[in-house]
N, C-alpha and C. Protein backbone atom coordinates (compact mmCIF):
# COMPACT_ATOMS: atom_id res chain seq x y z
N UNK A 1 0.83 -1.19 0.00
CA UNK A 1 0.00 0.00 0.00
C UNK A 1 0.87 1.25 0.00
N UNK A 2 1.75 1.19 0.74
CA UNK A 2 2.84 2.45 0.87
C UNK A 2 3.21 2.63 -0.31
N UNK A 3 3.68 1.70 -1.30
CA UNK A 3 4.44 1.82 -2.58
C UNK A 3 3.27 2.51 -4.06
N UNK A 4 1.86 1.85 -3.91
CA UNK A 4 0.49 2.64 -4.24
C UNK A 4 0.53 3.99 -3.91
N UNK A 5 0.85 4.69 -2.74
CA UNK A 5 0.52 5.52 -2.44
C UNK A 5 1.31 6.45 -2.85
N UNK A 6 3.03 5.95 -2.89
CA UNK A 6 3.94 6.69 -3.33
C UNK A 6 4.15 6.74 -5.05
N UNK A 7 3.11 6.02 -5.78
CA UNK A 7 2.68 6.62 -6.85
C UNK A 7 3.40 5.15 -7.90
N UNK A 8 3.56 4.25 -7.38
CA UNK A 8 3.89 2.64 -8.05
C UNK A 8 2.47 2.03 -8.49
N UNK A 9 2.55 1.96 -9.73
CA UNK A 9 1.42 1.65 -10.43
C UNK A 9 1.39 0.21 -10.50
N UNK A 10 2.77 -0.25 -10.47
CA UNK A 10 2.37 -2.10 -9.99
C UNK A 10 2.27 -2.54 -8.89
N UNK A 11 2.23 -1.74 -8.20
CA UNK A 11 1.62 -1.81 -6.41
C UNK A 11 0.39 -1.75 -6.38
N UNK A 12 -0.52 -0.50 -7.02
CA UNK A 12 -1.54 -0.77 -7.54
C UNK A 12 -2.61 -1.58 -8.31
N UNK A 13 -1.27 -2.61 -8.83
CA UNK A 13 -1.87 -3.29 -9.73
C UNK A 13 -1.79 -4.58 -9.10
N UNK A 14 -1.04 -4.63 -8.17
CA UNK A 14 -0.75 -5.74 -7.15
C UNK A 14 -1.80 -5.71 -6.08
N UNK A 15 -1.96 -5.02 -5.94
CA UNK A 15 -3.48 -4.58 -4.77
C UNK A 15 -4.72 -4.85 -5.33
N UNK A 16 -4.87 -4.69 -6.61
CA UNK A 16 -5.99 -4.83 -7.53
C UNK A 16 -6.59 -6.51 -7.64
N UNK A 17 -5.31 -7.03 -8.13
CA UNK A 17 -5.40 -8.48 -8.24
C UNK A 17 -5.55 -9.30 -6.86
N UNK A 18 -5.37 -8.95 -5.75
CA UNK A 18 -4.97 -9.65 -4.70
C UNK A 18 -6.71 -9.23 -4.16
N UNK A 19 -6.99 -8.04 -4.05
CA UNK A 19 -8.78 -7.68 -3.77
C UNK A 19 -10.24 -8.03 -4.53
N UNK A 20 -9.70 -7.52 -6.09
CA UNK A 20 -10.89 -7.59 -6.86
C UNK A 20 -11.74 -8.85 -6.92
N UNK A 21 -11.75 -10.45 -6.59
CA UNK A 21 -12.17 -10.91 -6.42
C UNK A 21 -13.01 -11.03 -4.99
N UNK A 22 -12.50 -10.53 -3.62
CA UNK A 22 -13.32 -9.87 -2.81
C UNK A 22 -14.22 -9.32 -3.11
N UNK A 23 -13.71 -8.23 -3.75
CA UNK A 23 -14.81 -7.36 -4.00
C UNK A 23 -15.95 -7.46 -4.71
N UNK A 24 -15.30 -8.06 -5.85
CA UNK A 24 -16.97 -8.48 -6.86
C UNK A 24 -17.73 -9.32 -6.15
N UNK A 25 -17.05 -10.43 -5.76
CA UNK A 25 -18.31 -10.95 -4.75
C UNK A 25 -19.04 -10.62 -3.82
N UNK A 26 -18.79 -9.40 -2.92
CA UNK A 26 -19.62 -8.67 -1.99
C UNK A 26 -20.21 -7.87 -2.82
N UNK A 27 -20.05 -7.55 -3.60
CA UNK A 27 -20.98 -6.54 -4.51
C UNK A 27 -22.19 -7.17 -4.91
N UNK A 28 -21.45 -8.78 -6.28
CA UNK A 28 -22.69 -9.56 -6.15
C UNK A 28 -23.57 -9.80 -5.55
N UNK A 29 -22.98 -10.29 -4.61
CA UNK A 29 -23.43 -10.83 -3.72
C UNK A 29 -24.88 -9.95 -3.25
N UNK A 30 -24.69 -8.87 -3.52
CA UNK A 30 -26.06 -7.52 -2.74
C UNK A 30 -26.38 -6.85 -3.86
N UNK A 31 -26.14 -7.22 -5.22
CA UNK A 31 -26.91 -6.38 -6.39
C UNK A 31 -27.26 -7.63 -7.34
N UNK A 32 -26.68 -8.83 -7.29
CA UNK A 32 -27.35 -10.14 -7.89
C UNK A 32 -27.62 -9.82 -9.35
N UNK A 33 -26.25 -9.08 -10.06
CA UNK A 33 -26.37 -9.02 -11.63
C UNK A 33 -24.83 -8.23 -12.12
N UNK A 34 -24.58 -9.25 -12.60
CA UNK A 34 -23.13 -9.86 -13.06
C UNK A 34 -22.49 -8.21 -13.59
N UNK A 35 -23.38 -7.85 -14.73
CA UNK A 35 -23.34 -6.44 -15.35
C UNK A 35 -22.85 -5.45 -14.28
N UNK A 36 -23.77 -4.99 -13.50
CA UNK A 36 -23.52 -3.93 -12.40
C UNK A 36 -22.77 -4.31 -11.38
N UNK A 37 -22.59 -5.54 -10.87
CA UNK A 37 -21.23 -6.25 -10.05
C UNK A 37 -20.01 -5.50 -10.47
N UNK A 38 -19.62 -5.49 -11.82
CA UNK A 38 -18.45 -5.33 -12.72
C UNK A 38 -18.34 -4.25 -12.62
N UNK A 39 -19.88 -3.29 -13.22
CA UNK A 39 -19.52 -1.98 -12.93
C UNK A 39 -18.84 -1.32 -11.92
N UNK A 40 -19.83 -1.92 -10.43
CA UNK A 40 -19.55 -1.28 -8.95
C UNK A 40 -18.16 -1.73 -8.66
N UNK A 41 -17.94 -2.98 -9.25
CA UNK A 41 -16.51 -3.13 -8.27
C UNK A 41 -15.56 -2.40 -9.43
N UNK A 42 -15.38 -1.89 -10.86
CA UNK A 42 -14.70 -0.81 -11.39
C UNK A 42 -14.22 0.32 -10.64
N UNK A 43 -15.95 0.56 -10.24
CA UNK A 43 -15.49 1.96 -9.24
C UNK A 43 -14.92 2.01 -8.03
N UNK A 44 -15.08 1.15 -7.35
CA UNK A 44 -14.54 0.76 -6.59
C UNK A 44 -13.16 0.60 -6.52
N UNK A 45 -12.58 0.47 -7.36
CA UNK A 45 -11.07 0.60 -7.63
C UNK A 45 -10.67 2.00 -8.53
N UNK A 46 -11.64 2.73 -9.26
CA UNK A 46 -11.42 3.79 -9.34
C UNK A 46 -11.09 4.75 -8.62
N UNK A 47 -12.13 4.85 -7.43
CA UNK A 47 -12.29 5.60 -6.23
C UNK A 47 -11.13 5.24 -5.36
N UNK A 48 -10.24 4.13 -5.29
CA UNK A 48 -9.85 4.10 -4.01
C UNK A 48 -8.49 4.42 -4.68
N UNK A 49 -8.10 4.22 -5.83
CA UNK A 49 -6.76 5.17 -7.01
C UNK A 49 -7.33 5.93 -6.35
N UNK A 50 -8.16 6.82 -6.79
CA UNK A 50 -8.02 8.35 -6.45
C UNK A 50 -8.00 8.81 -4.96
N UNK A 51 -8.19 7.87 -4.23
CA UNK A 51 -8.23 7.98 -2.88
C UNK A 51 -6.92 7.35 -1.97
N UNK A 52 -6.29 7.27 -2.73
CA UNK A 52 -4.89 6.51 -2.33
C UNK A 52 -4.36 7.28 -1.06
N UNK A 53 -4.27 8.39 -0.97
CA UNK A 53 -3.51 9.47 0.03
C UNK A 53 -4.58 9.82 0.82
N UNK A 54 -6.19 9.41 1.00
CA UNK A 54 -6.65 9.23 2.28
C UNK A 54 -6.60 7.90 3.10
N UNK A 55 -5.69 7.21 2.48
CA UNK A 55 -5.67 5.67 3.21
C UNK A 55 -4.61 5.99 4.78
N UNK A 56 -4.58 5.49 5.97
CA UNK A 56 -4.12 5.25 6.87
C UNK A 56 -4.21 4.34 7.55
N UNK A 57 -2.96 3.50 7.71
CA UNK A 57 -2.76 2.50 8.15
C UNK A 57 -3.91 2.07 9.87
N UNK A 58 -4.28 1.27 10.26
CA UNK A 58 -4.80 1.20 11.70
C UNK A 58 -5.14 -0.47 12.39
N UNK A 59 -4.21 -0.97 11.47
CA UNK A 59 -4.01 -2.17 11.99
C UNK A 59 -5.11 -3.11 11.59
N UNK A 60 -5.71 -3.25 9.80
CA UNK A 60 -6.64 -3.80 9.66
C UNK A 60 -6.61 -3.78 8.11
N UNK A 61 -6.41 -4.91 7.59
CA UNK A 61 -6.06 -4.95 6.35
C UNK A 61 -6.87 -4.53 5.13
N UNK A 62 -5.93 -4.00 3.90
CA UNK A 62 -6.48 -3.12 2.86
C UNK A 62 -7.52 -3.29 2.49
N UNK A 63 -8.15 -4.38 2.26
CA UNK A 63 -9.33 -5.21 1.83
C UNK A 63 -10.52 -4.59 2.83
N UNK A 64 -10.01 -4.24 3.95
CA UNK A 64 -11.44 -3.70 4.62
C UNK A 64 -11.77 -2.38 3.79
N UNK A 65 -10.77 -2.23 3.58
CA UNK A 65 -11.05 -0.72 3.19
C UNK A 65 -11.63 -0.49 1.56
N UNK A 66 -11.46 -0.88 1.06
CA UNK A 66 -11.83 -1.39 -0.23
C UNK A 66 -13.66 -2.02 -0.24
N UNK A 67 -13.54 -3.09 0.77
CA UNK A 67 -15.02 -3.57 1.17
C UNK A 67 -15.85 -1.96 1.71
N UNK A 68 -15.33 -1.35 2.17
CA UNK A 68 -16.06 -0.31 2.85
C UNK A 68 -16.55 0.45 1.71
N UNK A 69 -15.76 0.94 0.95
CA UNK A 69 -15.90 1.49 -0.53
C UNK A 69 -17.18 0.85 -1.19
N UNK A 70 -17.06 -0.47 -1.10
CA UNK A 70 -17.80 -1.02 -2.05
C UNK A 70 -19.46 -0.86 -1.48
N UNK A 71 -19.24 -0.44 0.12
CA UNK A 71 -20.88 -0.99 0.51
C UNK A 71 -21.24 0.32 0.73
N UNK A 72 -20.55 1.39 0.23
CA UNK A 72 -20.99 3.12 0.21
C UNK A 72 -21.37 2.85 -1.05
N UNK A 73 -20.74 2.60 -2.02
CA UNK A 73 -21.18 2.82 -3.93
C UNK A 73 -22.66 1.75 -3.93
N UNK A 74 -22.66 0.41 -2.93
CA UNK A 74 -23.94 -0.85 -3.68
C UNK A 74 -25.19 0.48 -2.80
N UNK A 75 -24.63 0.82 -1.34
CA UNK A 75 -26.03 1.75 -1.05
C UNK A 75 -26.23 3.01 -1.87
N UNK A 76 -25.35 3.62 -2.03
CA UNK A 76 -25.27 4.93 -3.46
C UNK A 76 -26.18 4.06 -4.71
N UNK A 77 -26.33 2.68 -4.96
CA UNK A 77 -26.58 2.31 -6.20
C UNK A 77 -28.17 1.91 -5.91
N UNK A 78 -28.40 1.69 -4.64
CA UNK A 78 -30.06 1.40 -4.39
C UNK A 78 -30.61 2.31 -3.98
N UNK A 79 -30.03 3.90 -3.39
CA UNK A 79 -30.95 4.88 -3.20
C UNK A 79 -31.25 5.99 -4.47
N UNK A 80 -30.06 5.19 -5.65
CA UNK A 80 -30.61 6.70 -6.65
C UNK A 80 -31.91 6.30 -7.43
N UNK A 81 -32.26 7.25 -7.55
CA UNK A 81 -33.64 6.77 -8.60
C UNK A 81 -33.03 6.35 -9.86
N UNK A 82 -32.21 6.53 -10.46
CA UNK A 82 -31.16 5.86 -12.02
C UNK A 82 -31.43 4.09 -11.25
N UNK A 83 -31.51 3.88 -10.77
CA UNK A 83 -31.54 1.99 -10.14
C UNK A 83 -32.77 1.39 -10.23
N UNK A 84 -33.70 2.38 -9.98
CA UNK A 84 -34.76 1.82 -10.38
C UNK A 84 -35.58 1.69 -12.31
N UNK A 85 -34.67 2.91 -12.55
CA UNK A 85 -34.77 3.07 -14.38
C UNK A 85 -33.77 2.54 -14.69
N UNK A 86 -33.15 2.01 -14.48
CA UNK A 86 -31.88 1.42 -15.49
C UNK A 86 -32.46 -0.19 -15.65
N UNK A 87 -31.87 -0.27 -17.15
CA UNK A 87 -31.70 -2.21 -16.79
C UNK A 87 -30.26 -1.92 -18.14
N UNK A 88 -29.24 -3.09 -17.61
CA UNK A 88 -28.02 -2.93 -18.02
C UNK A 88 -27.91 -3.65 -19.23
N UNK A 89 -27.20 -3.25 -19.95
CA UNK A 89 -26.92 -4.10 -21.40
C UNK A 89 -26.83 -5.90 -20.92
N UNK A 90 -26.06 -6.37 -20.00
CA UNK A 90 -25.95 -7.38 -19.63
C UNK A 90 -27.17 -7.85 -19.36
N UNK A 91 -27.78 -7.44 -18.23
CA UNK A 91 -29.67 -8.05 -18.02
C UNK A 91 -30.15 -8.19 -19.55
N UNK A 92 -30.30 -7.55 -20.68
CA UNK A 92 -31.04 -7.54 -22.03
C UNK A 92 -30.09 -9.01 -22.70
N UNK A 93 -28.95 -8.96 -22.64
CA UNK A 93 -28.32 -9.99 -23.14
C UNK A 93 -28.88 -11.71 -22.52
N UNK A 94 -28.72 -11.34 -21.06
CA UNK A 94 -29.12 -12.23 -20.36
C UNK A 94 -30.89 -12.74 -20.46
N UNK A 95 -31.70 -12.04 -20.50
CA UNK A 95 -33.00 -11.93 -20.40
C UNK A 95 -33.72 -12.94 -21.54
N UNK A 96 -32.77 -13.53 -22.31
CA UNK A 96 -33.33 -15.05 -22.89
C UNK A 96 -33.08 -15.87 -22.34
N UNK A 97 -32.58 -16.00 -21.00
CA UNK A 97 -32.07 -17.00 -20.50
C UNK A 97 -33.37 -17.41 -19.32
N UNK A 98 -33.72 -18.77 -19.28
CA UNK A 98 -34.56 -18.98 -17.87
C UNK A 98 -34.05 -18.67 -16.65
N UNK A 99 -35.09 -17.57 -16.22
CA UNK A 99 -34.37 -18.01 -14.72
C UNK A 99 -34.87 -19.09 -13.75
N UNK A 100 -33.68 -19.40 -13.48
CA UNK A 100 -33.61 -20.69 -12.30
C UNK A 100 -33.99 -20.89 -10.97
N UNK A 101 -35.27 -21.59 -10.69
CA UNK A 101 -35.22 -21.63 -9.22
C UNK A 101 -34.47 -21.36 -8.04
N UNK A 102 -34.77 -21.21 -6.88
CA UNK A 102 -33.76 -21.57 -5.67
C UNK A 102 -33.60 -23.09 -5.39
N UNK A 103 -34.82 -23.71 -6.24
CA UNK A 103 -34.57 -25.38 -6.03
C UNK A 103 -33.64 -26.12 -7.01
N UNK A 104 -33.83 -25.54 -8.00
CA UNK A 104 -33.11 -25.64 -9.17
C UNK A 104 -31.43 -25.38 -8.85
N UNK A 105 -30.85 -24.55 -8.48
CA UNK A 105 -30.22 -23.94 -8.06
C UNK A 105 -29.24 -24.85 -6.69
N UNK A 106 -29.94 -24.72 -5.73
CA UNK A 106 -29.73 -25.83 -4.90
C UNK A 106 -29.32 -27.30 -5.31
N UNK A 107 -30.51 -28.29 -6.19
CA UNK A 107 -30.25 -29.20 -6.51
C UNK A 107 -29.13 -29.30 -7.05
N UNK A 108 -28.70 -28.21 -8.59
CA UNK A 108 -27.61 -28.68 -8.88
C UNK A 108 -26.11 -28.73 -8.25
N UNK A 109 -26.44 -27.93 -7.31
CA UNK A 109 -25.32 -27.64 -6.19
C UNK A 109 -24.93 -29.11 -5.53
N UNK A 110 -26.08 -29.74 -5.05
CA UNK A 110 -25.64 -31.14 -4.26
C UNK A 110 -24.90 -32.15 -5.87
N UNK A 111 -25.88 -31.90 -6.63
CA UNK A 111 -25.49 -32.73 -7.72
C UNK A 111 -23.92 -32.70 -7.98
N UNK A 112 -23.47 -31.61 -8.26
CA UNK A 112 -22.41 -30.76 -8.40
C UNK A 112 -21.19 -31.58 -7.27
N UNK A 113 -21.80 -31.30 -6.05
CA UNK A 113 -20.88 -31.73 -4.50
C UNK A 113 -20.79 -33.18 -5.14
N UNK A 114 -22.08 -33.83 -5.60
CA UNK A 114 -22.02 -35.73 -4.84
C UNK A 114 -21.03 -36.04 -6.36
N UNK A 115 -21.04 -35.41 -7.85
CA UNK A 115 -20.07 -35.59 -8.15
C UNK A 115 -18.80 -35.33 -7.91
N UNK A 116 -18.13 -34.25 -7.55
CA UNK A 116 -17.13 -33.77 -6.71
C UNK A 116 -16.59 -35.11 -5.62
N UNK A 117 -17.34 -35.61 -4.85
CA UNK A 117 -17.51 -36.90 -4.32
C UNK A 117 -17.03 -38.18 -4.57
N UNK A 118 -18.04 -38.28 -5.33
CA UNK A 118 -17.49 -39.51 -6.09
C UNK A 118 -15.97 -39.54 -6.76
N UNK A 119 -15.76 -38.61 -7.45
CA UNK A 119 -14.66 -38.48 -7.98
C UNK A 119 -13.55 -38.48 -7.41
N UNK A 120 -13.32 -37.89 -6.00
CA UNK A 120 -12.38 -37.87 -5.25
C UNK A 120 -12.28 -39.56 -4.39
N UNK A 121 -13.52 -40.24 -4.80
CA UNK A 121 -13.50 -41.60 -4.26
C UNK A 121 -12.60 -42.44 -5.36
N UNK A 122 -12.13 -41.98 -6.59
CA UNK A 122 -11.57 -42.56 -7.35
C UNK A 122 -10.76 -43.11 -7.37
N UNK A 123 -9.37 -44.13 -7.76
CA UNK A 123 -8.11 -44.12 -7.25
C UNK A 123 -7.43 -43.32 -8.18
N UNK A 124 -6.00 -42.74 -7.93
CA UNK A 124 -5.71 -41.30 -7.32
C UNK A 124 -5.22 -40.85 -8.79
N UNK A 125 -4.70 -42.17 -9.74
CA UNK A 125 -4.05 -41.66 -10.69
C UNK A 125 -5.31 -41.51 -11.92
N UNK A 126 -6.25 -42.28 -11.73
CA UNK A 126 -7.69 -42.27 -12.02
C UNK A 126 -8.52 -41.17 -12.12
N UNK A 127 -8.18 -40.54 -10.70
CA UNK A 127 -8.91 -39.25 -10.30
C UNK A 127 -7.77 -38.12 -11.31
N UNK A 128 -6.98 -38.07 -11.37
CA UNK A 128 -6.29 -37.27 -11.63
C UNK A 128 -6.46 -36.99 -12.95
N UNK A 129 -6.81 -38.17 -13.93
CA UNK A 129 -7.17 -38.04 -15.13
C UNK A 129 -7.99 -37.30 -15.37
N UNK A 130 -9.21 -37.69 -14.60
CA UNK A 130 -10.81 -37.06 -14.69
C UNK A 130 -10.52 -35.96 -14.85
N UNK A 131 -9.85 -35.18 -13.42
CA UNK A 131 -10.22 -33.82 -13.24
C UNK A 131 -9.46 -33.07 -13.95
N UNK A 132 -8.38 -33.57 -14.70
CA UNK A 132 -7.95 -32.79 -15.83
C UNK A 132 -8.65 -33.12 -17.04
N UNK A 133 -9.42 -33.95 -17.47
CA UNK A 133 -10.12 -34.25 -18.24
C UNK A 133 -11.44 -33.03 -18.54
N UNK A 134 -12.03 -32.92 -17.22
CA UNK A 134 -13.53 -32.30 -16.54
C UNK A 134 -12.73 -31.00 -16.66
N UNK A 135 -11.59 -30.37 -16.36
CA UNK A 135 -11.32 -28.96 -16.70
C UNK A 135 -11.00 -28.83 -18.30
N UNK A 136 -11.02 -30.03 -18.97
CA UNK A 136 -10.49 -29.34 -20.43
C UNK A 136 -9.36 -29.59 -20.84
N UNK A 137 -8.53 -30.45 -20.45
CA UNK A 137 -7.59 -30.77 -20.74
C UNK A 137 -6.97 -31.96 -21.42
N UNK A 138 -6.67 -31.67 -22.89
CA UNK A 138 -6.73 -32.83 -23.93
C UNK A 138 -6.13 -34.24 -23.05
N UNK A 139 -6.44 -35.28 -23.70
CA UNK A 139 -5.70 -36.47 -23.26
C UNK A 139 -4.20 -36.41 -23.52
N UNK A 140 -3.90 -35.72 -24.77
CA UNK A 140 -2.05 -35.92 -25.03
C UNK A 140 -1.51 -34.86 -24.11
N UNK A 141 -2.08 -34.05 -23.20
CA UNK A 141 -1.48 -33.17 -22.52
C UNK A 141 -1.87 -33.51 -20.77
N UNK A 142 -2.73 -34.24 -20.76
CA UNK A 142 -3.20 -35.40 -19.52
C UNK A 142 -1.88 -36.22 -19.51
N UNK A 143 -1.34 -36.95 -20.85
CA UNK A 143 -0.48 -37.67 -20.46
C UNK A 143 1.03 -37.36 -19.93
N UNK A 144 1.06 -36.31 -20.72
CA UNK A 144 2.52 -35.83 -20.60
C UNK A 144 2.77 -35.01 -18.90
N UNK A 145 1.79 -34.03 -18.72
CA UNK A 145 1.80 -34.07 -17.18
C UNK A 145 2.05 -35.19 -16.66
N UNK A 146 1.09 -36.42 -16.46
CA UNK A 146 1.44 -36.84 -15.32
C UNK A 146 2.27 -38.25 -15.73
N UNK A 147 3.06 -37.84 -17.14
CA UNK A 147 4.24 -39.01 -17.09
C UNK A 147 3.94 -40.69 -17.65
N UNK A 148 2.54 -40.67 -17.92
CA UNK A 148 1.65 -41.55 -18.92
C UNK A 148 1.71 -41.31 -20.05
N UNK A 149 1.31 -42.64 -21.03
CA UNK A 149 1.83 -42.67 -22.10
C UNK A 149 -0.02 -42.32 -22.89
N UNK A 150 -0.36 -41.70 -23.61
CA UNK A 150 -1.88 -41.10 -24.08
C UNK A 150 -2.62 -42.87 -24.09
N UNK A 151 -2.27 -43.47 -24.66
CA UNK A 151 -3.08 -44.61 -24.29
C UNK A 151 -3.68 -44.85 -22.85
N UNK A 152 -2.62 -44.63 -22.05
CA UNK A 152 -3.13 -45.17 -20.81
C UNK A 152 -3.77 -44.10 -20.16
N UNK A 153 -3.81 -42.77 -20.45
CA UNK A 153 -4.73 -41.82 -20.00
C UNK A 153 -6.15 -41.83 -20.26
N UNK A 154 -6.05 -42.37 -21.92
CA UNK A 154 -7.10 -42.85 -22.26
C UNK A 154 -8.27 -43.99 -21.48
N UNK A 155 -7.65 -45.10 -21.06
CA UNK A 155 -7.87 -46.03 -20.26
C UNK A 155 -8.07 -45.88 -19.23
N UNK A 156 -7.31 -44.66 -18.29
CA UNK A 156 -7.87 -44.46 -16.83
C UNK A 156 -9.23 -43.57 -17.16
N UNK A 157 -9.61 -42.42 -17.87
CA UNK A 157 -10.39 -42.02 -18.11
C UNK A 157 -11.83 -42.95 -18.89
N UNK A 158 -11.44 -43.99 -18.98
CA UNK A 158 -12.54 -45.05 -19.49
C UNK A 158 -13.05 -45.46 -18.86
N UNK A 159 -12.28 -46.09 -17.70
CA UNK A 159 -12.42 -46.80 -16.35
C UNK A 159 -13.16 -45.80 -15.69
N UNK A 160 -12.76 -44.64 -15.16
CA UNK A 160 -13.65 -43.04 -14.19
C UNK A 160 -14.32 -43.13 -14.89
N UNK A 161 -14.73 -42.64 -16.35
CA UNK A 161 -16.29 -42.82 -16.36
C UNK A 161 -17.32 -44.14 -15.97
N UNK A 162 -16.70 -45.26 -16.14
CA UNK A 162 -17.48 -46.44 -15.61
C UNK A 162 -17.55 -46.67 -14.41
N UNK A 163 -16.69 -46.43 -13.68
CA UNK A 163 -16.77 -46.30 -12.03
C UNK A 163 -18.00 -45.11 -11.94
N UNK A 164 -17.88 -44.15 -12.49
CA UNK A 164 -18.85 -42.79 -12.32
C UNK A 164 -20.29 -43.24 -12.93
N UNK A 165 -20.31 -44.19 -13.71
CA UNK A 165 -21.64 -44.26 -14.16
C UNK A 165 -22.18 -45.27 -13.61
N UNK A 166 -21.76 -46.32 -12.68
CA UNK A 166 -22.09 -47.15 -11.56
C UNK A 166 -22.18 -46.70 -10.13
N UNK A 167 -21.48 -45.50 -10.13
CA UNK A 167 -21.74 -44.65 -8.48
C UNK A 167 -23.16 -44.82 -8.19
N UNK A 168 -23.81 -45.43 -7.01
CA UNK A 168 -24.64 -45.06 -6.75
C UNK A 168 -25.26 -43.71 -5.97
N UNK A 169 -24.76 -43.59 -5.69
CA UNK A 169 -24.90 -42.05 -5.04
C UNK A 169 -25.37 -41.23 -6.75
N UNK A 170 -24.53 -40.97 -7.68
CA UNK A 170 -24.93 -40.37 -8.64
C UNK A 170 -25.78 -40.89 -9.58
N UNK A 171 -26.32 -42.38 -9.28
CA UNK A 171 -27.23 -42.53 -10.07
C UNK A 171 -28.74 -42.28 -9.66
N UNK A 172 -28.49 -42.09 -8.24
CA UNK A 172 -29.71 -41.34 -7.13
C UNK A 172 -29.94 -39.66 -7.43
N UNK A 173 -28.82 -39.23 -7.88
CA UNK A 173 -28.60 -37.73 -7.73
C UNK A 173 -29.06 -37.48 -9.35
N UNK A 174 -28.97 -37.86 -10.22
CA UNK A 174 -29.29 -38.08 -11.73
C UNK A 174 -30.45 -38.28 -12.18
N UNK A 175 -31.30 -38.99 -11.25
CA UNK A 175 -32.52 -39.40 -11.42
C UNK A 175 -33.77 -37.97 -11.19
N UNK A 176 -34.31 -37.90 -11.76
CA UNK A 176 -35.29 -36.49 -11.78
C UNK A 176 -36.44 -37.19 -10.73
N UNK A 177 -36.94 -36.06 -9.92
CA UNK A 177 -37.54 -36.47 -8.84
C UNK A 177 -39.06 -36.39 -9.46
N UNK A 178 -39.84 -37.28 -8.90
CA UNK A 178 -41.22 -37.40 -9.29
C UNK A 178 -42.13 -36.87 -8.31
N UNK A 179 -42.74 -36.05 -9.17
CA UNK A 179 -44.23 -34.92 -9.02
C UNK A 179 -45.29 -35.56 -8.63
């Protein structure tokens, strides 16, 4: 923060990266639209650049201070009348999209966990495939990480899905519940 203040723009930029995920999520978190999240936490780092030389240290890390910022701009953003007339390019983009229950929502969350679950029940070099698999990560580059030859990445990933499609737990969690 000292080095921010004394006018180091990769101090700034080091402060940025180390908060901004804080921040968007408390923002989200209380305006529940991705669009104006982005916006508020922008300013939020706008404001506190320009506010660099009212910062003083008091034994409580930068991030509070930044959070504080953010919950002056989300109440600045629900008392102006512009909040109640606005809807953001993002909402119009979004606004073909269904919105999703809280059950909906929920469910896929456990779904989500009991695979998470299962998978970590895998054995290890097995598991390891998957979850580089499940992030996107080709098989010839599965293999070479972890020192396997692409055939046999292939093969552990054959095996995890058949272990995964015999889980019972996920074949409980898969099943659509009846009305």
């Amino acid at each position: 923060m000292e080095r921010a203040q004394a006018g180091d723009g990769v101090a700034f930029a080091q402060l940025y990266a180390a908060y901004c995920d804080t921040v968007y999520r408390y923002v989200y978190f209380r305006v529940g639209s991705k669009a104006t999240a982005e916006d508020l936490t922008s300013e939020v780092f706008t404001r506190a650049f320009q506010r660099l030389h009212t910062f003083t240290w008091r034994g409580r890390d930068v991030g509070a201070w930044l959070v504080t910022i953010a919950r002056n701009l989300v109440a600045d953003h629900f008392t102006s009348a512009r909040f109640r007339l606005e809807v953001t390019t993002g909402e119009l983009l979004d606004s073909d999209e269904v919105e999703r229950s809280p059950e909906d929502v929920t469910v896929e969350s456990f779904r989500n966990k009991t695979l998470a679950e299962a998978l970590n029940r895998l054995p290890t070099r097995m598991r390891q495939v998957a979850w580089l698999w499940a992030l996107g990560t080709p098989t010839a580059h599965i293999a070479q990480q972890l020192g396997i030859s692409p055939s046999t990445a292939r093969v552990h990933l054959f095996q995890a899905r058949q272990r995964l499609a015999a889980d019972p737990l996920l074949i409980l969690t898969a099943t659509p519940a009846k009305s």
